[in-house]
C-alpha atoms as a PDB file:
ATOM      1  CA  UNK A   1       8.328  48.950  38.573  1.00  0.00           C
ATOM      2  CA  UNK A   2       5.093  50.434  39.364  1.00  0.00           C
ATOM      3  CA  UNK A   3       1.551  49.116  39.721  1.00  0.00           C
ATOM      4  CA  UNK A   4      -1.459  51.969  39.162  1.00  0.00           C
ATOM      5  CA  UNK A   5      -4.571  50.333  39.084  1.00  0.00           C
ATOM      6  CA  UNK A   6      -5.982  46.911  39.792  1.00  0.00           C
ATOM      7  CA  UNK A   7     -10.361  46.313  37.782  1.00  0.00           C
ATOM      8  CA  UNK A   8     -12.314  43.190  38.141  1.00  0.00           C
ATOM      9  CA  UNK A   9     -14.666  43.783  35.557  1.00  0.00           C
ATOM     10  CA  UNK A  10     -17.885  41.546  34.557  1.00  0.00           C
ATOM     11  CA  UNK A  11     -17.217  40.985  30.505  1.00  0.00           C
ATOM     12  CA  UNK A  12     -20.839  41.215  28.548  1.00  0.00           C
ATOM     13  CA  UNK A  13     -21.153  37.660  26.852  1.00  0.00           C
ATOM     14  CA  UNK A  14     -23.636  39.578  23.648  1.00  0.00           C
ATOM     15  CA  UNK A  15     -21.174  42.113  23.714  1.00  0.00           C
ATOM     16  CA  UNK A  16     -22.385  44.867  25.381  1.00  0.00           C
ATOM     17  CA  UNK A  17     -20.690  47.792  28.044  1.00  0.00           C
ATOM     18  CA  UNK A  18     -17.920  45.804  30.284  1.00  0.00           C
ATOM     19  CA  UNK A  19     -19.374  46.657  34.034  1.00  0.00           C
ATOM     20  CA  UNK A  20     -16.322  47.381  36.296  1.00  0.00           C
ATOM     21  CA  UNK A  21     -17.672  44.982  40.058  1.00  0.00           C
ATOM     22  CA  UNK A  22     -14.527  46.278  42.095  1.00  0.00           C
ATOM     23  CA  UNK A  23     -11.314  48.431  41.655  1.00  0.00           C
ATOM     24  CA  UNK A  24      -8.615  49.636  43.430  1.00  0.00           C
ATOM     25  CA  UNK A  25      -5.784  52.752  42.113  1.00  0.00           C
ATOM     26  CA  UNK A  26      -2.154  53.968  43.620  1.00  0.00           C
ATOM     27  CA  UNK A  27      -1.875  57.234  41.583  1.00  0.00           C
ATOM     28  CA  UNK A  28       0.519  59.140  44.444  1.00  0.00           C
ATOM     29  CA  UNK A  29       3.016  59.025  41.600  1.00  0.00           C
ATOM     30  CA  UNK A  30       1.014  61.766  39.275  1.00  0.00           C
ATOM     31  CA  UNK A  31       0.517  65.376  40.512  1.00  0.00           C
ATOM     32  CA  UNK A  32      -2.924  65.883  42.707  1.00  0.00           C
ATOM     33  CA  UNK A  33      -4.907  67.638  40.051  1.00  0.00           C
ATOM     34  CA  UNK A  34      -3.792  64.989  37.357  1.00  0.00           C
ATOM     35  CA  UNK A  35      -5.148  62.263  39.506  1.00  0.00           C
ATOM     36  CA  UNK A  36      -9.162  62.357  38.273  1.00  0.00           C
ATOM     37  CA  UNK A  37      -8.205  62.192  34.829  1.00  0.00           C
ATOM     38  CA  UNK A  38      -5.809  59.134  34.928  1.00  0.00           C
ATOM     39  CA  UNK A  39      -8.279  57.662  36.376  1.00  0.00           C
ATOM     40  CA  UNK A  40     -10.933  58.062  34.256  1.00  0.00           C
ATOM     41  CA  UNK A  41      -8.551  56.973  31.582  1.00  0.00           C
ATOM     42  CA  UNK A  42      -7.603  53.630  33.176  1.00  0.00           C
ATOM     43  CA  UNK A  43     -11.003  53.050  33.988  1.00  0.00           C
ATOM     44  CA  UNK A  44     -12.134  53.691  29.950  1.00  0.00           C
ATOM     45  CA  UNK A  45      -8.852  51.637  28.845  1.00  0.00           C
ATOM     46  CA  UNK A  46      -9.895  48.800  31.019  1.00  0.00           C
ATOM     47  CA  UNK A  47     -13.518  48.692  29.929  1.00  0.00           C
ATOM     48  CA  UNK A  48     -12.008  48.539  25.937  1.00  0.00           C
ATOM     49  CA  UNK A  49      -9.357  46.088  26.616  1.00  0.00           C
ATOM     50  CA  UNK A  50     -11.698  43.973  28.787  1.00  0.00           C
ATOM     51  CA  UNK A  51     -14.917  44.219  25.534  1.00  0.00           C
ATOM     52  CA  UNK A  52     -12.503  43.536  22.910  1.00  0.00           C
ATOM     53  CA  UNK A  53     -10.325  40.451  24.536  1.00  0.00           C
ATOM     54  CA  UNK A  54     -11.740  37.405  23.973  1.00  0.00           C
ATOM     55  CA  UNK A  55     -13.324  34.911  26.596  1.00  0.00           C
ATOM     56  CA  UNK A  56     -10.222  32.613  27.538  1.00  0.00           C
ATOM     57  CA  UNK A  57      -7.344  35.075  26.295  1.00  0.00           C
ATOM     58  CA  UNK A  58      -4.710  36.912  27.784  1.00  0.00           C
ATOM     59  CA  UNK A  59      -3.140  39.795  27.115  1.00  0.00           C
ATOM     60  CA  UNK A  60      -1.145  42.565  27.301  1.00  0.00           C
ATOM     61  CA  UNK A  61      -1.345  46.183  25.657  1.00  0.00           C
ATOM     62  CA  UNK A  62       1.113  48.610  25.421  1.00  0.00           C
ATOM     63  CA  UNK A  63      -0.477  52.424  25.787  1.00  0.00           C
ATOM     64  CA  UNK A  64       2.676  54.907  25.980  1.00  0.00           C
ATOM     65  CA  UNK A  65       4.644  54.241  28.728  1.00  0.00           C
ATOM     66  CA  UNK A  66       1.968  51.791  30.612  1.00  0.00           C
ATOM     67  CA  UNK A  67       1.043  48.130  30.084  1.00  0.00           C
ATOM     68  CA  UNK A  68      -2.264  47.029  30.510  1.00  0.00           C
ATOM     69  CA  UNK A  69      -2.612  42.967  31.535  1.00  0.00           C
ATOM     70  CA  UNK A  70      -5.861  41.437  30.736  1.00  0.00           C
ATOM     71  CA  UNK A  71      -7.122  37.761  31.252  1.00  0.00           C
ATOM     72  CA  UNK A  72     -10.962  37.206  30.614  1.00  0.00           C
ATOM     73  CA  UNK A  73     -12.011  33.996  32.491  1.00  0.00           C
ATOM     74  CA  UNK A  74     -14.444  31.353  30.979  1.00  0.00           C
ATOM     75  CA  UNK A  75     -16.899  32.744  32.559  1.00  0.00           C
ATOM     76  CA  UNK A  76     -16.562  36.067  31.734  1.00  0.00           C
ATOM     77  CA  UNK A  77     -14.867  37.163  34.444  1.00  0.00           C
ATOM     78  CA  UNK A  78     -12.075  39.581  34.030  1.00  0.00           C
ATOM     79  CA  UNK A  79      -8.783  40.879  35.723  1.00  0.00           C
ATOM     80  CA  UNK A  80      -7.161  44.227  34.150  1.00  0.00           C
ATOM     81  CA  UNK A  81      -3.713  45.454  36.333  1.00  0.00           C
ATOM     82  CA  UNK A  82      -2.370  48.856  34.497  1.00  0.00           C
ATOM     83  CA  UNK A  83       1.364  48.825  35.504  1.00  0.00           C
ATOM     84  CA  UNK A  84       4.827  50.518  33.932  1.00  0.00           C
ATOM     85  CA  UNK A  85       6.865  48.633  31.077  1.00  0.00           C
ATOM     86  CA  UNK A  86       9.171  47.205  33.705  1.00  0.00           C
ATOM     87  CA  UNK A  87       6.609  45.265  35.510  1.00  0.00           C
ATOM     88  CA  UNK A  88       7.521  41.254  34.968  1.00  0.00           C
ATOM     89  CA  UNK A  89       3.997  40.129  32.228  1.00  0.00           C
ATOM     90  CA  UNK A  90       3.861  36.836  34.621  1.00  0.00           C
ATOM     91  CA  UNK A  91       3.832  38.314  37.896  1.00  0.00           C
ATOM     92  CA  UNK A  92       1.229  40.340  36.652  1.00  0.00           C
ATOM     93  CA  UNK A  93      -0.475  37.311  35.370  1.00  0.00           C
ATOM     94  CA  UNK A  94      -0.502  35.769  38.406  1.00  0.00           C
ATOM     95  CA  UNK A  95      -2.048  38.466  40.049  1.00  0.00           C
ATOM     96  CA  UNK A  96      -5.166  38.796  37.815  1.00  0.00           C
ATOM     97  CA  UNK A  97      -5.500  34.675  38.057  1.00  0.00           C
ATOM     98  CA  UNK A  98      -5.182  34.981  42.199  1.00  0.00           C
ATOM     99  CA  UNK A  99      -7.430  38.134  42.158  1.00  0.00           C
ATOM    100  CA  UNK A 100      -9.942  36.501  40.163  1.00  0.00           C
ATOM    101  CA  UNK A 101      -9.937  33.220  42.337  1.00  0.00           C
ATOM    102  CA  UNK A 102     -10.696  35.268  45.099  1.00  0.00           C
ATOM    103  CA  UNK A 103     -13.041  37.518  44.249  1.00  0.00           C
ATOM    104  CA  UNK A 104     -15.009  34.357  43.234  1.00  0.00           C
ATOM    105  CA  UNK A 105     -14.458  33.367  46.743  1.00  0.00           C
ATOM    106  CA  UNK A 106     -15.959  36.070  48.260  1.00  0.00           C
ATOM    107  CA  UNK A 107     -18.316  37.381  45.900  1.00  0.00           C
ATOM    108  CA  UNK A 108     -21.305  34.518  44.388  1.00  0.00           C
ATOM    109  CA  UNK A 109     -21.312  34.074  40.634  1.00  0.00           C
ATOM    110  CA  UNK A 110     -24.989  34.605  40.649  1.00  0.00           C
ATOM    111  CA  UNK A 111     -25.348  38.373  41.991  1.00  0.00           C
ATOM    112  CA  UNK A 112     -22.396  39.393  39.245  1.00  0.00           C
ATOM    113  CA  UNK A 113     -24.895  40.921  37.080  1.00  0.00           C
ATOM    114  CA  UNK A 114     -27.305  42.671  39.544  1.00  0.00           C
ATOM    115  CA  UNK A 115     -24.227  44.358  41.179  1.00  0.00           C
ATOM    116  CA  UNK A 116     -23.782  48.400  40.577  1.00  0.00           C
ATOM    117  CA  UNK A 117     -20.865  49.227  38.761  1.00  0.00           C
ATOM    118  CA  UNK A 118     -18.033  49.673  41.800  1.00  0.00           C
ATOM    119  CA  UNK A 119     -20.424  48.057  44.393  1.00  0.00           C
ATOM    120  CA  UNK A 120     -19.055  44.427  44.718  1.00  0.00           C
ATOM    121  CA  UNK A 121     -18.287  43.707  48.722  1.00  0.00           C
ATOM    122  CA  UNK A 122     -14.397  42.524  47.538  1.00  0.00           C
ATOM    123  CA  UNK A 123     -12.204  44.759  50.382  1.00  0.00           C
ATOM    124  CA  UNK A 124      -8.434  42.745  49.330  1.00  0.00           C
ATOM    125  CA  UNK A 125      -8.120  44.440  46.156  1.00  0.00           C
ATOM    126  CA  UNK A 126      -6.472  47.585  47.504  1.00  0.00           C
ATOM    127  CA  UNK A 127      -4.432  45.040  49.961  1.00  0.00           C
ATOM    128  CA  UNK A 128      -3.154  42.795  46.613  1.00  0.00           C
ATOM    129  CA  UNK A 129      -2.535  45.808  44.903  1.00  0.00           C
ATOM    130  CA  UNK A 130      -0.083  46.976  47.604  1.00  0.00           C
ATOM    131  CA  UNK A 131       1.434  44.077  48.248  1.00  0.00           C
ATOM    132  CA  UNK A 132       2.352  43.429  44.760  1.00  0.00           C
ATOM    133  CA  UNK A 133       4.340  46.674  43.770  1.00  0.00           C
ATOM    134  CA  UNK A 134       7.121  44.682  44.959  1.00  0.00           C
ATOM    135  CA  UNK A 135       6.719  41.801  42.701  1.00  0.00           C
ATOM    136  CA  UNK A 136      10.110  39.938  44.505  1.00  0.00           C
ATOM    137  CA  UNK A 137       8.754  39.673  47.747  1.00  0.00           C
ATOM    138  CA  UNK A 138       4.955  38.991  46.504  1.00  0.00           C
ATOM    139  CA  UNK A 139       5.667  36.348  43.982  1.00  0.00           C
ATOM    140  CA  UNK A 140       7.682  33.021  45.474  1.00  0.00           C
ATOM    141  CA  UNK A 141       8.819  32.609  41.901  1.00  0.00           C
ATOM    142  CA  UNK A 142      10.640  35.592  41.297  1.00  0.00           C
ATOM    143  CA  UNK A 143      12.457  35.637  44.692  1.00  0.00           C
ATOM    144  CA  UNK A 144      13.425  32.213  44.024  1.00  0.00           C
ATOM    145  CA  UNK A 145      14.843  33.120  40.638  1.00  0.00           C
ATOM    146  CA  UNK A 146      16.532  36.304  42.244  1.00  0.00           C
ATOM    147  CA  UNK A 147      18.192  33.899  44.815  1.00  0.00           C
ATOM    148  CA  UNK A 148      19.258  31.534  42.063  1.00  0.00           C
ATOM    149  CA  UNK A 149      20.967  34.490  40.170  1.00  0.00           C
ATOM    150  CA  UNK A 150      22.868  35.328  43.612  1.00  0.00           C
ATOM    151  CA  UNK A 151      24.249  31.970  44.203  1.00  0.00           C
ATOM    152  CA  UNK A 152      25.167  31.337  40.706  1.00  0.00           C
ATOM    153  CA  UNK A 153      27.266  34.679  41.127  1.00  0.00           C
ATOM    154  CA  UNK A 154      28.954  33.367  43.852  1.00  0.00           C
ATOM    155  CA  UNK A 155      29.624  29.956  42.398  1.00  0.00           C
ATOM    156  CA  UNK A 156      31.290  31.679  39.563  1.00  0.00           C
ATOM    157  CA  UNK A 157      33.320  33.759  41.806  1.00  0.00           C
ATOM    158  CA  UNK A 158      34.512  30.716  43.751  1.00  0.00           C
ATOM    159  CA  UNK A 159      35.491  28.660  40.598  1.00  0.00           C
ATOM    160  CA  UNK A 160      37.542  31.750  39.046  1.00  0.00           C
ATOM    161  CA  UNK A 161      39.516  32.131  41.928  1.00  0.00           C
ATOM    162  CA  UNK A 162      40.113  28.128  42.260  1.00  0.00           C
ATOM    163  CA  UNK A 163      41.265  28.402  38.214  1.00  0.00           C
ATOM    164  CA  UNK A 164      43.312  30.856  39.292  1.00  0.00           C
ATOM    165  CA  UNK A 165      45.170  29.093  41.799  1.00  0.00           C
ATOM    166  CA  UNK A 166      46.267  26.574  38.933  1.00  0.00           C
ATOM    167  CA  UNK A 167      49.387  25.171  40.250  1.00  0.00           C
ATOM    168  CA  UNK A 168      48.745  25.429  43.772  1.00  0.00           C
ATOM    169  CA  UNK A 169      45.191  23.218  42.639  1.00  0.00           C
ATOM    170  CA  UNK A 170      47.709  20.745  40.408  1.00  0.00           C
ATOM    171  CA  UNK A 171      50.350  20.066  43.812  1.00  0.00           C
ATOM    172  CA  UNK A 172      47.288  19.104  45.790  1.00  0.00           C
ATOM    173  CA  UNK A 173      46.009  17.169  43.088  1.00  0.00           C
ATOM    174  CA  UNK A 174      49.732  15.505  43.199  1.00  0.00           C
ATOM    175  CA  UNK A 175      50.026  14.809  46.838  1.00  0.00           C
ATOM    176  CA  UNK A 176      46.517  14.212  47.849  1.00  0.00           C
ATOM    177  CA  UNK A 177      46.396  10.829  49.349  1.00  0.00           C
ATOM    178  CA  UNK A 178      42.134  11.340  49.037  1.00  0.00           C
ATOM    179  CA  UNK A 179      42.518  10.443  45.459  1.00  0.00           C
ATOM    180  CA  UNK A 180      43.495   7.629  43.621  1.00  0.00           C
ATOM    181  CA  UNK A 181      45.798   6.570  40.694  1.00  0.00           C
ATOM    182  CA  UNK A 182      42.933   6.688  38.060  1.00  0.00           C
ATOM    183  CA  UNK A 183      41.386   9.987  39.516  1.00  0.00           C
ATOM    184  CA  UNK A 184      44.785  11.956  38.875  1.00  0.00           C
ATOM    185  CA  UNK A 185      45.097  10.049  35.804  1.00  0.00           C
ATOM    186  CA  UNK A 186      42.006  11.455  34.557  1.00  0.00           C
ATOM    187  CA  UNK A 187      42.307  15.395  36.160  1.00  0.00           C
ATOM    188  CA  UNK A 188      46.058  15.310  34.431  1.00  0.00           C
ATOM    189  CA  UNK A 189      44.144  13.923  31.076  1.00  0.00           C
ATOM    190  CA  UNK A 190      41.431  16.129  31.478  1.00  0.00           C
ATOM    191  CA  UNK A 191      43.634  19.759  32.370  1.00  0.00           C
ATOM    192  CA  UNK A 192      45.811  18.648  28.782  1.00  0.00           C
ATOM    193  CA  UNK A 193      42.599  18.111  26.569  1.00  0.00           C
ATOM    194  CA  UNK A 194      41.214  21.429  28.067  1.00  0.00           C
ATOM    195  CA  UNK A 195      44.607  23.300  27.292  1.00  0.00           C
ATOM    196  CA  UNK A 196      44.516  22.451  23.445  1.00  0.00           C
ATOM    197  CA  UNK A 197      41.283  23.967  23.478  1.00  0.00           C
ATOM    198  CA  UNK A 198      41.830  27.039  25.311  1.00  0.00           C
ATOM    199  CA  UNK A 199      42.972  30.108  23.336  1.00  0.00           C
ATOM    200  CA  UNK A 200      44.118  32.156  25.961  1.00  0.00           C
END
């Protein structure tokens, strides 16, 4: 999962050139004298994506072996992050909606359209950028989901190994003095209506 380049760009509301206020790139992964050209492209990809998606929408385009994720804000404000296939679509969603929130932050809604293109004073782009190529340890919601996935593997592990333990399991059951008449009644009821189902 990789994560090349990270625009806020000022949509036109008649429709006119997209101005790019701030960007930030991580192209160490194509060869030096490559470098100018991808980003020249990712700059002209962002500008097209950013004119033709509508105020409001969200998106994301597929361009070879990159994604480009868009979201144009109400007011006209827009997030484009170029990333691989493999990048998770919400992470990168979240990212344009928290870069967005901040540049608002820093940066006054009234001096969007005098700014030259690059010139916005935003310095945490290159910072978010960074600190989302890792989307599990930048978004809480995919390491919790990754943690999830861990300790359902291990509660799996620990019931297959107490299933396999059957009769052992059924002699506890027996002597245990823990549970009553109508609790074995009901694991002995439940283990025979379980075993007419099972087809192994």
């Amino acid at each position: 999962m990789k994560l090349f380049a990270l625009f806020v760009i000022l949509k036109s509301p008649d429709g006119g050139e997209a101005k790019i206020l701030k960007k930030a790139t991580d192209l160490n992964s194509f060869g030096f004298f490559q470098r100018s050209s991808v980003d020249e492209f990712m700059k002209f990809t962002a500008k097209i994506i950013t004119e033709r998606t509508s105020v409001g929408a969200r998106s994301s385009v597929k361009e070879q072996e990159y994604m480009a994720h868009v979201y144009v804000r109400a007011d006209n404000l827009t997030g484009v992050l170029v990333s691989d296939q493999e990048y998770n679509k919400r992470v990168a969603h979240t990212l344009l909606n928290k870069v967005l929130e901040e540049f608002s932050k820093a940066v006054p809604s009234q001096t969007w359209r005098n700014l030259q293109e690059g010139e916005a004073n935003f310095s945490d782009l290159p910072n978010l950028l960074s600190k989302y190529q890792n989307p599990k340890e930048a978004d809480a919601l995919t390491k919790l989901q990754l943690d999830l996935d861990e300790t359902k593997i291990i509660l799996h592990g620990t019931i297959e190994s107490v299933l396999q333990r059957g009769e052992k399991l059924d002699d506890l059951v027996a002597k245990s003095e823990d549970l009553g008449i109508q609790s074995k009644t009901f694991y002995k009821t439940a283990k025979k209506t379980n075993a007419c189902c099972s087809y192994m």
